[in-house]
PDB file of N, CA and C in Angstrom:
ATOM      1  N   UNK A   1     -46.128-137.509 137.754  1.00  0.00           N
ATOM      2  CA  UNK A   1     -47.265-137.975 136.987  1.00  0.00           C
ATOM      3  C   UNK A   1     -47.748-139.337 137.518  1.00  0.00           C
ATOM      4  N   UNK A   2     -46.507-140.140 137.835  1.00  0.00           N
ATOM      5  CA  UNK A   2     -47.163-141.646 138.577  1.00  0.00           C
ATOM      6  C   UNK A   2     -47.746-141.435 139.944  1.00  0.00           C
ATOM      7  N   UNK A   3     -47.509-140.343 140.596  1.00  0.00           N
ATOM      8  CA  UNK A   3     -47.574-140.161 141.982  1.00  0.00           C
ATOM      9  C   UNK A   3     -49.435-139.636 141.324  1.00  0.00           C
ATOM     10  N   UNK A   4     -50.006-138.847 140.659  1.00  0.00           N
ATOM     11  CA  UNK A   4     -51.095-138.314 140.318  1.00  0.00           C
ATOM     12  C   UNK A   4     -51.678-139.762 139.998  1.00  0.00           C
ATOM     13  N   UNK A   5     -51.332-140.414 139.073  1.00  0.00           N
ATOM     14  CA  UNK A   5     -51.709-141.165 139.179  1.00  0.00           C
ATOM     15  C   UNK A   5     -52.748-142.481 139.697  1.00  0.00           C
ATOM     16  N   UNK A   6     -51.680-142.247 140.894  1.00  0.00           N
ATOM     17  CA  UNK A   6     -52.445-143.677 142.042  1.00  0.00           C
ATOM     18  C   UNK A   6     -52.798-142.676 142.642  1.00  0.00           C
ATOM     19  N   UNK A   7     -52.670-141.681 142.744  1.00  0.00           N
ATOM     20  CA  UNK A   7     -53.482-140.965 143.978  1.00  0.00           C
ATOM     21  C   UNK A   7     -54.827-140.698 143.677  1.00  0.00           C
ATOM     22  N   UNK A   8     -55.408-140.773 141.869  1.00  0.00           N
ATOM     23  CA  UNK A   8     -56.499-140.427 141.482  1.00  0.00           C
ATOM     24  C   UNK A   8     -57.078-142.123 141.831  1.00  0.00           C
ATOM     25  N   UNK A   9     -56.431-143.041 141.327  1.00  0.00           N
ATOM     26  CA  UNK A   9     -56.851-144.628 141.400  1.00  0.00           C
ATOM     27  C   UNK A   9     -57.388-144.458 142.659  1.00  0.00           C
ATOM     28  N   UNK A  10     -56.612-144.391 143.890  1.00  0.00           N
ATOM     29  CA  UNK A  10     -56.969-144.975 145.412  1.00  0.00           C
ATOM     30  C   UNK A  10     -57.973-143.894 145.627  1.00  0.00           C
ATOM     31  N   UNK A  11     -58.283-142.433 144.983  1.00  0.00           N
ATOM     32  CA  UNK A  11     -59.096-141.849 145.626  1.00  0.00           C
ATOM     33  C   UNK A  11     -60.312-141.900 145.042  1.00  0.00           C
ATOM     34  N   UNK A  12     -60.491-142.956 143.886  1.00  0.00           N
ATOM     35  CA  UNK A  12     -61.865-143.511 143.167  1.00  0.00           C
ATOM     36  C   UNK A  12     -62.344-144.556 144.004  1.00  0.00           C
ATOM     37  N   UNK A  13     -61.470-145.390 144.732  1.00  0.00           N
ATOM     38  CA  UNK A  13     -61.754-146.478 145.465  1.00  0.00           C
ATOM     39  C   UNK A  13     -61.959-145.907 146.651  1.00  0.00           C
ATOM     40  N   UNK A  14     -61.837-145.178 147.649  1.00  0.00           N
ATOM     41  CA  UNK A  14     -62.120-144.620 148.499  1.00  0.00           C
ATOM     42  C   UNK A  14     -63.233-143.708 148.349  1.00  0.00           C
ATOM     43  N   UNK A  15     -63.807-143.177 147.160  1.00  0.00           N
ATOM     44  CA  UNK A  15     -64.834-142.746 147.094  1.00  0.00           C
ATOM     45  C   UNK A  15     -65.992-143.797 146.593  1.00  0.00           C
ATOM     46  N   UNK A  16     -65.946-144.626 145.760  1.00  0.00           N
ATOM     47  CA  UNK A  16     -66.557-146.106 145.888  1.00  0.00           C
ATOM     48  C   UNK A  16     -67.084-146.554 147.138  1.00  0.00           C
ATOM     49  N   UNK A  17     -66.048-146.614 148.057  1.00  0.00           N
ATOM     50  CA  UNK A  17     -66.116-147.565 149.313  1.00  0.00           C
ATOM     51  C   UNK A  17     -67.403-146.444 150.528  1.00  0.00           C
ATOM     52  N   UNK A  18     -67.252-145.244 150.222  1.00  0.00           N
ATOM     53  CA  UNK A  18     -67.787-144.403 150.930  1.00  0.00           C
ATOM     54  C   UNK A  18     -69.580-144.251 150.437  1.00  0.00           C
ATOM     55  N   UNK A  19     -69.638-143.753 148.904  1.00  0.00           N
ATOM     56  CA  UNK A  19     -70.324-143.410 148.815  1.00  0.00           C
ATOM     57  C   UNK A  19     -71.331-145.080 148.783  1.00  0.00           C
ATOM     58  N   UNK A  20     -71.235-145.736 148.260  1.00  0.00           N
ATOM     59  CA  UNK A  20     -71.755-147.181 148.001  1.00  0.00           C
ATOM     60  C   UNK A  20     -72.673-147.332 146.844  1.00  0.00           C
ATOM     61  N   UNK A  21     -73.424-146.171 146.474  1.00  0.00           N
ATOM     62  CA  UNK A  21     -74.368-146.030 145.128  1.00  0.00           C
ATOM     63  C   UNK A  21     -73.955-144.644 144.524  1.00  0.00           C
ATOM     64  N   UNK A  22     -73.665-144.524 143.576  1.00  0.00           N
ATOM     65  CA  UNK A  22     -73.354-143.622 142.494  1.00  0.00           C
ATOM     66  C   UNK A  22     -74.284-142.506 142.725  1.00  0.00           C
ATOM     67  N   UNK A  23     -75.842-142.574 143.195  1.00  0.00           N
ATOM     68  CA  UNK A  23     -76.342-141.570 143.146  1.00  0.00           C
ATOM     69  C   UNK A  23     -76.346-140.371 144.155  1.00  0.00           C
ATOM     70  N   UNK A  24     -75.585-141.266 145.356  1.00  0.00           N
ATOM     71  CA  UNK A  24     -74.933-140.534 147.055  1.00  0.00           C
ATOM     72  C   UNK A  24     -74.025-139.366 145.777  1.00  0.00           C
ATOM     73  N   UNK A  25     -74.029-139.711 144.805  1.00  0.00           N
ATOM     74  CA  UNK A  25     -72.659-138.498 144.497  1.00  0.00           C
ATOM     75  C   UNK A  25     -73.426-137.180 144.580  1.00  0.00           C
ATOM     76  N   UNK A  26     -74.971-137.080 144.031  1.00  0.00           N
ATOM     77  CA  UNK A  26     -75.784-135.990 143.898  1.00  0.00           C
ATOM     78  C   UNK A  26     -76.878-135.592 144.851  1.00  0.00           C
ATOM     79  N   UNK A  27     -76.959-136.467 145.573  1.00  0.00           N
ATOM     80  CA  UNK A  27     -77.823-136.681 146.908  1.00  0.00           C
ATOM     81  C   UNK A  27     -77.498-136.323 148.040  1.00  0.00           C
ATOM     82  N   UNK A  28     -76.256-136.367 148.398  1.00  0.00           N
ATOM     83  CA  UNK A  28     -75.772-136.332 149.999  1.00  0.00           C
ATOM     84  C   UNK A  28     -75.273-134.933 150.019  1.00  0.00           C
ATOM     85  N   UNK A  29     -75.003-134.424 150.856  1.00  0.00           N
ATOM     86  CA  UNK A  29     -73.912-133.321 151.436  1.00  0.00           C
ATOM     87  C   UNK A  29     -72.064-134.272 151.290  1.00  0.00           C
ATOM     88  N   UNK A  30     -72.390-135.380 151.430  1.00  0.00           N
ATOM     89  CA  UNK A  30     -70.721-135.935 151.143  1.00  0.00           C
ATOM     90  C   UNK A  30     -70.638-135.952 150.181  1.00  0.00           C
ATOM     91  N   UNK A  31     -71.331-135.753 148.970  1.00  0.00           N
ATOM     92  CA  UNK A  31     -71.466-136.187 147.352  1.00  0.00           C
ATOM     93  C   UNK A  31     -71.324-134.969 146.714  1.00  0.00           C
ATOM     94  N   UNK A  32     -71.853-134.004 147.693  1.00  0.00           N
ATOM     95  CA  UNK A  32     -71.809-132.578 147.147  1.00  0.00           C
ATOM     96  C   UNK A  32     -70.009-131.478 147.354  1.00  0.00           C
ATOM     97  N   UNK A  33     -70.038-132.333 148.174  1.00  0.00           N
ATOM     98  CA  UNK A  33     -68.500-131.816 148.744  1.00  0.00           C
ATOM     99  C   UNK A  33     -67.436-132.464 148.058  1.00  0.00           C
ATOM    100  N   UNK A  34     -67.716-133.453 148.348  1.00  0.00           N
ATOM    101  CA  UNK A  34     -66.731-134.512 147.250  1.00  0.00           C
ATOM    102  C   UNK A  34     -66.995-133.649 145.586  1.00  0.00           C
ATOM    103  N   UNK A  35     -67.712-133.742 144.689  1.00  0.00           N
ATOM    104  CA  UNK A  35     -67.744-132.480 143.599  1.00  0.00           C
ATOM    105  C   UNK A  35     -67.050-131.609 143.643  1.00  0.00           C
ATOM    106  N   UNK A  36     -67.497-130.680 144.742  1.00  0.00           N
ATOM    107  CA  UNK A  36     -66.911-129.507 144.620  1.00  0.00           C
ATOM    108  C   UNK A  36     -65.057-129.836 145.155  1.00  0.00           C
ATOM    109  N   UNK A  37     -64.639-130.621 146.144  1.00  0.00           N
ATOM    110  CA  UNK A  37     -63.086-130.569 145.884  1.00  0.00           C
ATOM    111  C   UNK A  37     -62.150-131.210 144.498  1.00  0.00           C
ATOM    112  N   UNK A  38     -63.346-132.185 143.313  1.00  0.00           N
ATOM    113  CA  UNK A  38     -62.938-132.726 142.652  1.00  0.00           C
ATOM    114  C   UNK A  38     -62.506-131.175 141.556  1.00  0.00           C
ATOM    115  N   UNK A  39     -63.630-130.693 141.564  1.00  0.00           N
ATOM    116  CA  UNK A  39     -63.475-129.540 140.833  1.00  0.00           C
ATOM    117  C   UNK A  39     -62.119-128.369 141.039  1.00  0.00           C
ATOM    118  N   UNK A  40     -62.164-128.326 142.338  1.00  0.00           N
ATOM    119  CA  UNK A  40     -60.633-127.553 142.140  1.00  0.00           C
ATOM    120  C   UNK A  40     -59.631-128.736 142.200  1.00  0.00           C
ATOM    121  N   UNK A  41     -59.761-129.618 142.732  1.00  0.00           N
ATOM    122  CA  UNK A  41     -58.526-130.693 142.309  1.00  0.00           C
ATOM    123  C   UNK A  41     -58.236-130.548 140.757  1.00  0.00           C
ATOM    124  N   UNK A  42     -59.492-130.033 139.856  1.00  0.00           N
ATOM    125  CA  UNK A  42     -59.441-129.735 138.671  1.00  0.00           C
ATOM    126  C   UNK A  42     -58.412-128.802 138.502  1.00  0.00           C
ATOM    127  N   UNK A  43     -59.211-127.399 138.797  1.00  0.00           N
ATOM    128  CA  UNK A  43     -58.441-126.765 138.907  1.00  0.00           C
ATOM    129  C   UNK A  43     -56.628-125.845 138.751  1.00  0.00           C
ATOM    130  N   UNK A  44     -56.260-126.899 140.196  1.00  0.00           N
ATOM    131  CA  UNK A  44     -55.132-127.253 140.536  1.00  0.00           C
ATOM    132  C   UNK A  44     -53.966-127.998 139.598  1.00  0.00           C
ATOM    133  N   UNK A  45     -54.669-129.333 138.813  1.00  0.00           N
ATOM    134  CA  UNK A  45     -53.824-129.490 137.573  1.00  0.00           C
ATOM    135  C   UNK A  45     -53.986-128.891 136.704  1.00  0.00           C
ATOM    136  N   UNK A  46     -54.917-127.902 136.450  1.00  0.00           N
ATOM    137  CA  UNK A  46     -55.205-127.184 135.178  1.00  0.00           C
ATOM    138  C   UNK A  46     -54.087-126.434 135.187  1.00  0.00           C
ATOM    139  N   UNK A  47     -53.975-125.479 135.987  1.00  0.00           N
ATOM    140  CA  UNK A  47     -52.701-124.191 136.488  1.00  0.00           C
ATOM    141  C   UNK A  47     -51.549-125.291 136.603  1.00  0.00           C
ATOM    142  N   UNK A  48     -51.042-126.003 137.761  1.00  0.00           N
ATOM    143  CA  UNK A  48     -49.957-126.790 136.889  1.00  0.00           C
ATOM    144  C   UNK A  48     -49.782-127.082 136.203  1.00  0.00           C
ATOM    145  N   UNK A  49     -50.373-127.654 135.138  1.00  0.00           N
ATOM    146  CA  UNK A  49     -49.812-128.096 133.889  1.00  0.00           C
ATOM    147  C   UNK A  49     -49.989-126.587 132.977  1.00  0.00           C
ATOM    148  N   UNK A  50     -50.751-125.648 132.964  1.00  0.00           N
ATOM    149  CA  UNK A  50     -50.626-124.382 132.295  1.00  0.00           C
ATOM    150  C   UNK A  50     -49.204-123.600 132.831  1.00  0.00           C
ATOM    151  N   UNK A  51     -48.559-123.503 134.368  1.00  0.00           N
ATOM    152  CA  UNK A  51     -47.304-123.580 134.797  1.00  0.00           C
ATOM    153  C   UNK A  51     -46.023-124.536 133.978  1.00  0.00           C
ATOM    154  N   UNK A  52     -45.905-125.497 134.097  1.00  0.00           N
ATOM    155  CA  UNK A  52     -45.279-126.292 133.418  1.00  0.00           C
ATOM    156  C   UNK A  52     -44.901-126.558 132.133  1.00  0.00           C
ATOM    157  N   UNK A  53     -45.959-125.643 131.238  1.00  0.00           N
ATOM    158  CA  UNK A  53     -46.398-126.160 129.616  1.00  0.00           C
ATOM    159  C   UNK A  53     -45.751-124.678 129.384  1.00  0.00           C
ATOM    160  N   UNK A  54     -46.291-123.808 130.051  1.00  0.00           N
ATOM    161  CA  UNK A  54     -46.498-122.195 129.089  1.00  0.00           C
ATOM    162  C   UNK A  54     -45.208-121.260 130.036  1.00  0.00           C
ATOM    163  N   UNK A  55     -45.616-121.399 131.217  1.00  0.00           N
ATOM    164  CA  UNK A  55     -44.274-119.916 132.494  1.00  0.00           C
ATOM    165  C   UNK A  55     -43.188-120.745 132.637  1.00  0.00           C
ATOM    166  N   UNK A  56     -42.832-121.733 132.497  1.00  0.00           N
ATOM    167  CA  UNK A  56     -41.893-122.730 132.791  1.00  0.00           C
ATOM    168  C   UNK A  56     -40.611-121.977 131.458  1.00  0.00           C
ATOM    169  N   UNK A  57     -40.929-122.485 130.409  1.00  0.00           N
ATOM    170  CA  UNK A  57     -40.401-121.952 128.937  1.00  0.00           C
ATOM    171  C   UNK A  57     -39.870-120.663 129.040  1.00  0.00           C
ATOM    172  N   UNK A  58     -40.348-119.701 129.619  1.00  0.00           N
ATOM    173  CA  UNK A  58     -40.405-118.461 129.577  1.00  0.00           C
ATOM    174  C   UNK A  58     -39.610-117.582 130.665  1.00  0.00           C
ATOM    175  N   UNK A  59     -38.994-118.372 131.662  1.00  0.00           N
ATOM    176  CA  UNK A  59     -38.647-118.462 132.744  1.00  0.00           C
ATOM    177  C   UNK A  59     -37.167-117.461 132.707  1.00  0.00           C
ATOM    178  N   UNK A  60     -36.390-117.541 131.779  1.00  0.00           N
ATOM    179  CA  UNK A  60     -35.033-116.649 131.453  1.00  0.00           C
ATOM    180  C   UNK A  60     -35.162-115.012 131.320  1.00  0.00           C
ATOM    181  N   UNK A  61     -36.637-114.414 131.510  1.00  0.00           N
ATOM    182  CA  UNK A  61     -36.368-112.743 131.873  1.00  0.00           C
ATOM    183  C   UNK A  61     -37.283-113.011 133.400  1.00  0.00           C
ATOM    184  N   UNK A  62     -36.861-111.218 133.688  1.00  0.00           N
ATOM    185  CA  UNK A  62     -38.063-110.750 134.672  1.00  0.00           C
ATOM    186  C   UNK A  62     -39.416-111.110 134.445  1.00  0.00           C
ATOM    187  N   UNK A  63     -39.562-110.384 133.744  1.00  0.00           N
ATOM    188  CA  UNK A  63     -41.003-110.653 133.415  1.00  0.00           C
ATOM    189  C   UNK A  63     -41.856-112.425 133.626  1.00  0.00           C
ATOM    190  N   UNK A  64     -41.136-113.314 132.973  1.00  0.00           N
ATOM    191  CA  UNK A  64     -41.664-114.665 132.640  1.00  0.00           C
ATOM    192  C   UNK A  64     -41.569-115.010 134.571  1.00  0.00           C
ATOM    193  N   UNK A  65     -40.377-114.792 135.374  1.00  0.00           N
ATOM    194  CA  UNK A  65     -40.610-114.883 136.322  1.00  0.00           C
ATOM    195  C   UNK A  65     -41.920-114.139 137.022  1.00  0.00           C
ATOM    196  N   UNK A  66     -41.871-113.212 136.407  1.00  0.00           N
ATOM    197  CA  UNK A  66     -43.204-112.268 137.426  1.00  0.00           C
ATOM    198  C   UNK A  66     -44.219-113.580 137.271  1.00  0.00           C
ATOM    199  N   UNK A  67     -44.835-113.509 135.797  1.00  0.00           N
ATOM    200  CA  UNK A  67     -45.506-113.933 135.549  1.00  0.00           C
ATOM    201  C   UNK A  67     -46.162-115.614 136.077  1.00  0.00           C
ATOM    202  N   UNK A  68     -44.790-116.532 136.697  1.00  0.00           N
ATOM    203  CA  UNK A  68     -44.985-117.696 137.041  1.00  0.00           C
ATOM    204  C   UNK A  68     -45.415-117.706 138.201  1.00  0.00           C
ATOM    205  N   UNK A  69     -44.428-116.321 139.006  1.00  0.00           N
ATOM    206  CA  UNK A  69     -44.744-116.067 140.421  1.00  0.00           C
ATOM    207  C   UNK A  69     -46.327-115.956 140.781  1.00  0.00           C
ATOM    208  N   UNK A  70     -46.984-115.288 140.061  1.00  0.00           N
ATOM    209  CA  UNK A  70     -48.782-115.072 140.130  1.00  0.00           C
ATOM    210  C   UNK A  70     -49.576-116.262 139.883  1.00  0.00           C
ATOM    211  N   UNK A  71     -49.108-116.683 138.830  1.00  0.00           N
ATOM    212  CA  UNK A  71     -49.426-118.277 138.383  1.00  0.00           C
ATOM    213  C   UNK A  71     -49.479-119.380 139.285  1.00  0.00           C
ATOM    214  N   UNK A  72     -48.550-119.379 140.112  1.00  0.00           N
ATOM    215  CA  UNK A  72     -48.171-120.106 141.451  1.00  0.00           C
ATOM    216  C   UNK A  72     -48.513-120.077 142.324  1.00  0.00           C
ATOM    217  N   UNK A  73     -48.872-118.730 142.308  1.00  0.00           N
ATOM    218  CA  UNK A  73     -49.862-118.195 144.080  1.00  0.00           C
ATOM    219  C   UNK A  73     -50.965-118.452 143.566  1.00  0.00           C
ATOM    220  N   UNK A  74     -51.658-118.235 142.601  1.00  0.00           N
ATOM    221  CA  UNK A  74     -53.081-119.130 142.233  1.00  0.00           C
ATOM    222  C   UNK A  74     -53.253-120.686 142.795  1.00  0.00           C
ATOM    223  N   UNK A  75     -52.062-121.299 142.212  1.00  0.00           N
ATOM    224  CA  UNK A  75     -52.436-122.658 142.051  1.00  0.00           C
ATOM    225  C   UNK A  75     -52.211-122.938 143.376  1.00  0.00           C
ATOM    226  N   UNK A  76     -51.535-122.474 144.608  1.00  0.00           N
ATOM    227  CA  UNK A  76     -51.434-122.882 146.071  1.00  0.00           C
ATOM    228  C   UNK A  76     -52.287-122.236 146.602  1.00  0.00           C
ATOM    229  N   UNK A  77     -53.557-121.276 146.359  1.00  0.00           N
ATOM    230  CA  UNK A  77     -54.616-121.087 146.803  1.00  0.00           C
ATOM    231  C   UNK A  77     -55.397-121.634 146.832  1.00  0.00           C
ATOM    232  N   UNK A  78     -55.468-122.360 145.658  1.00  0.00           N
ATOM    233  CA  UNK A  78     -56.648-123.676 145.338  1.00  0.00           C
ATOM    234  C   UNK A  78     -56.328-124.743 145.813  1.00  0.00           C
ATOM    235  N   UNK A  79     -54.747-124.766 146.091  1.00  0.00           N
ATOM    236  CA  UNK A  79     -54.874-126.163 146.750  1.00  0.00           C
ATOM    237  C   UNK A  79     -54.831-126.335 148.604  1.00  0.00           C
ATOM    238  N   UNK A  80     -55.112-124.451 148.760  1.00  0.00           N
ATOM    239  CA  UNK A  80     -55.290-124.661 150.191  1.00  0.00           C
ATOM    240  C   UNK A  80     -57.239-124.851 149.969  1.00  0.00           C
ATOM    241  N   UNK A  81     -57.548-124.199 149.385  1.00  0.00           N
ATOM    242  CA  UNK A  81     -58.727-124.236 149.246  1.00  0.00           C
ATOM    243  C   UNK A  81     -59.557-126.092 149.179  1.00  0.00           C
ATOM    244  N   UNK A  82     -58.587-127.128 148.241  1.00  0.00           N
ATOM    245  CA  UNK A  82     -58.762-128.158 148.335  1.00  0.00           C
ATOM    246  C   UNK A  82     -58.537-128.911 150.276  1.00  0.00           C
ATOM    247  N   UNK A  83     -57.563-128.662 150.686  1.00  0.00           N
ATOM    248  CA  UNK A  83     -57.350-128.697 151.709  1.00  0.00           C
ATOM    249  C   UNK A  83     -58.645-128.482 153.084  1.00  0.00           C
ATOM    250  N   UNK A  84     -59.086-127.204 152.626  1.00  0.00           N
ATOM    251  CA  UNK A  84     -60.238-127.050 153.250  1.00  0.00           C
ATOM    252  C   UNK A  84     -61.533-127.976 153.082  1.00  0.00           C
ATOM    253  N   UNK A  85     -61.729-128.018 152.114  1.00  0.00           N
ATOM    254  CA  UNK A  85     -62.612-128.866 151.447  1.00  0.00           C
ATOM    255  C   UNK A  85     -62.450-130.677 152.072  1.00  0.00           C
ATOM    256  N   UNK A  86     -61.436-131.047 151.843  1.00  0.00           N
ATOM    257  CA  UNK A  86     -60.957-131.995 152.670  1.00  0.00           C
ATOM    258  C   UNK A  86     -61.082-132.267 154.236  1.00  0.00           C
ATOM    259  N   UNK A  87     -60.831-131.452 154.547  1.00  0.00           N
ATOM    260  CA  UNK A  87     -61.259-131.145 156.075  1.00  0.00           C
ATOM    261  C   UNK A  87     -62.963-131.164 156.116  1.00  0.00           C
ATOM    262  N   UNK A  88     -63.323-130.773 155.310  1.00  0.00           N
ATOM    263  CA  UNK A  88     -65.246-130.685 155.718  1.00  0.00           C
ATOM    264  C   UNK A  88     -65.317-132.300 155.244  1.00  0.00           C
ATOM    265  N   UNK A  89     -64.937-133.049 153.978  1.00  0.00           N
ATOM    266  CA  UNK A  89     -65.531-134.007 153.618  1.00  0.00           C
ATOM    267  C   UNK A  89     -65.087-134.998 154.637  1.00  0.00           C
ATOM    268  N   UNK A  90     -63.951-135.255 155.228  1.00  0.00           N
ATOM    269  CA  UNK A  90     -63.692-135.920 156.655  1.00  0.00           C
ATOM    270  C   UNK A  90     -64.797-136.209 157.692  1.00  0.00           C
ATOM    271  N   UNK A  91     -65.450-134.697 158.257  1.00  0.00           N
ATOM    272  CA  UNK A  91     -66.114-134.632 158.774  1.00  0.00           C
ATOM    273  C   UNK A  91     -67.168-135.008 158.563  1.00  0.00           C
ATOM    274  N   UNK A  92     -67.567-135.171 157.464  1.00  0.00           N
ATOM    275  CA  UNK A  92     -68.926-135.581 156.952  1.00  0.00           C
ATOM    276  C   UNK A  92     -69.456-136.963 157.418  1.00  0.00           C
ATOM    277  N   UNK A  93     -70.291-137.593 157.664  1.00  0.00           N
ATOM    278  CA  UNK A  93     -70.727-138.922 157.491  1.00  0.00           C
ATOM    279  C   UNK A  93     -70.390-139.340 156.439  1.00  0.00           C
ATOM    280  N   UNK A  94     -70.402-140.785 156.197  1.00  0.00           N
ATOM    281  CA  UNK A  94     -70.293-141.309 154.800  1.00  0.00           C
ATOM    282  C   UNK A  94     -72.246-141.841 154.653  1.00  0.00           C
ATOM    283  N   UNK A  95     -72.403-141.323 153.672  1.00  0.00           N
ATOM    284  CA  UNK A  95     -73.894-141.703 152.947  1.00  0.00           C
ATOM    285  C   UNK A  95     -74.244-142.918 153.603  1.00  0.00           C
ATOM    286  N   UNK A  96     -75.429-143.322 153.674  1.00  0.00           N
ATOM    287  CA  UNK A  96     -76.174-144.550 154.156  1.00  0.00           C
ATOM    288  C   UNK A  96     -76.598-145.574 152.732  1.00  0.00           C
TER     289      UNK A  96
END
């Protein structure tokens, strides 16, 4: 949770430092990309913490295992999917 944390802190300041006006967030192609990985970064804790809160508990039959197992391959899809996303916003210019 501390590690989520600073990683959300430093990646507000790094998006600060990039974009330079608030409105690059809706304007640019970097503003637009940046959105869309924030959104499955959404995502991504949504299903972990729905992992953690709900299949975690449940974990002592077959079944609760099945069930975490699917749960899990979701949430590492999205975070290859973030991954990707990452890779384009790199590439991007940073806004003028």
């Amino acid at each position: 949770m501390t590690a989520a944390g600073l990683l959300a802190v430093f990646g507000t300041i790094t998006a600060w430092r990039h974009l330079k006006k608030l409105d690059a967030l809706w304007t640019t192609p970097y503003g637009y990309t940046l959105i869309a990985k924030l959104c499955v970064v959404g995502g991504v804790l949504a299903l972990g913490a729905w992992n953690w809160r709900r299949r975690k508990p449940r974990m002592g039959s077959e079944a609760g295992a099945i069930a975490l197992r699917s749960s899990a391959t979701a949430e590492l899809a999205l975070a290859g999917v973030v991954l990707v996303l990452t890779s384009i916003l790199v590439s991007l210019p940073s806004p003028r």
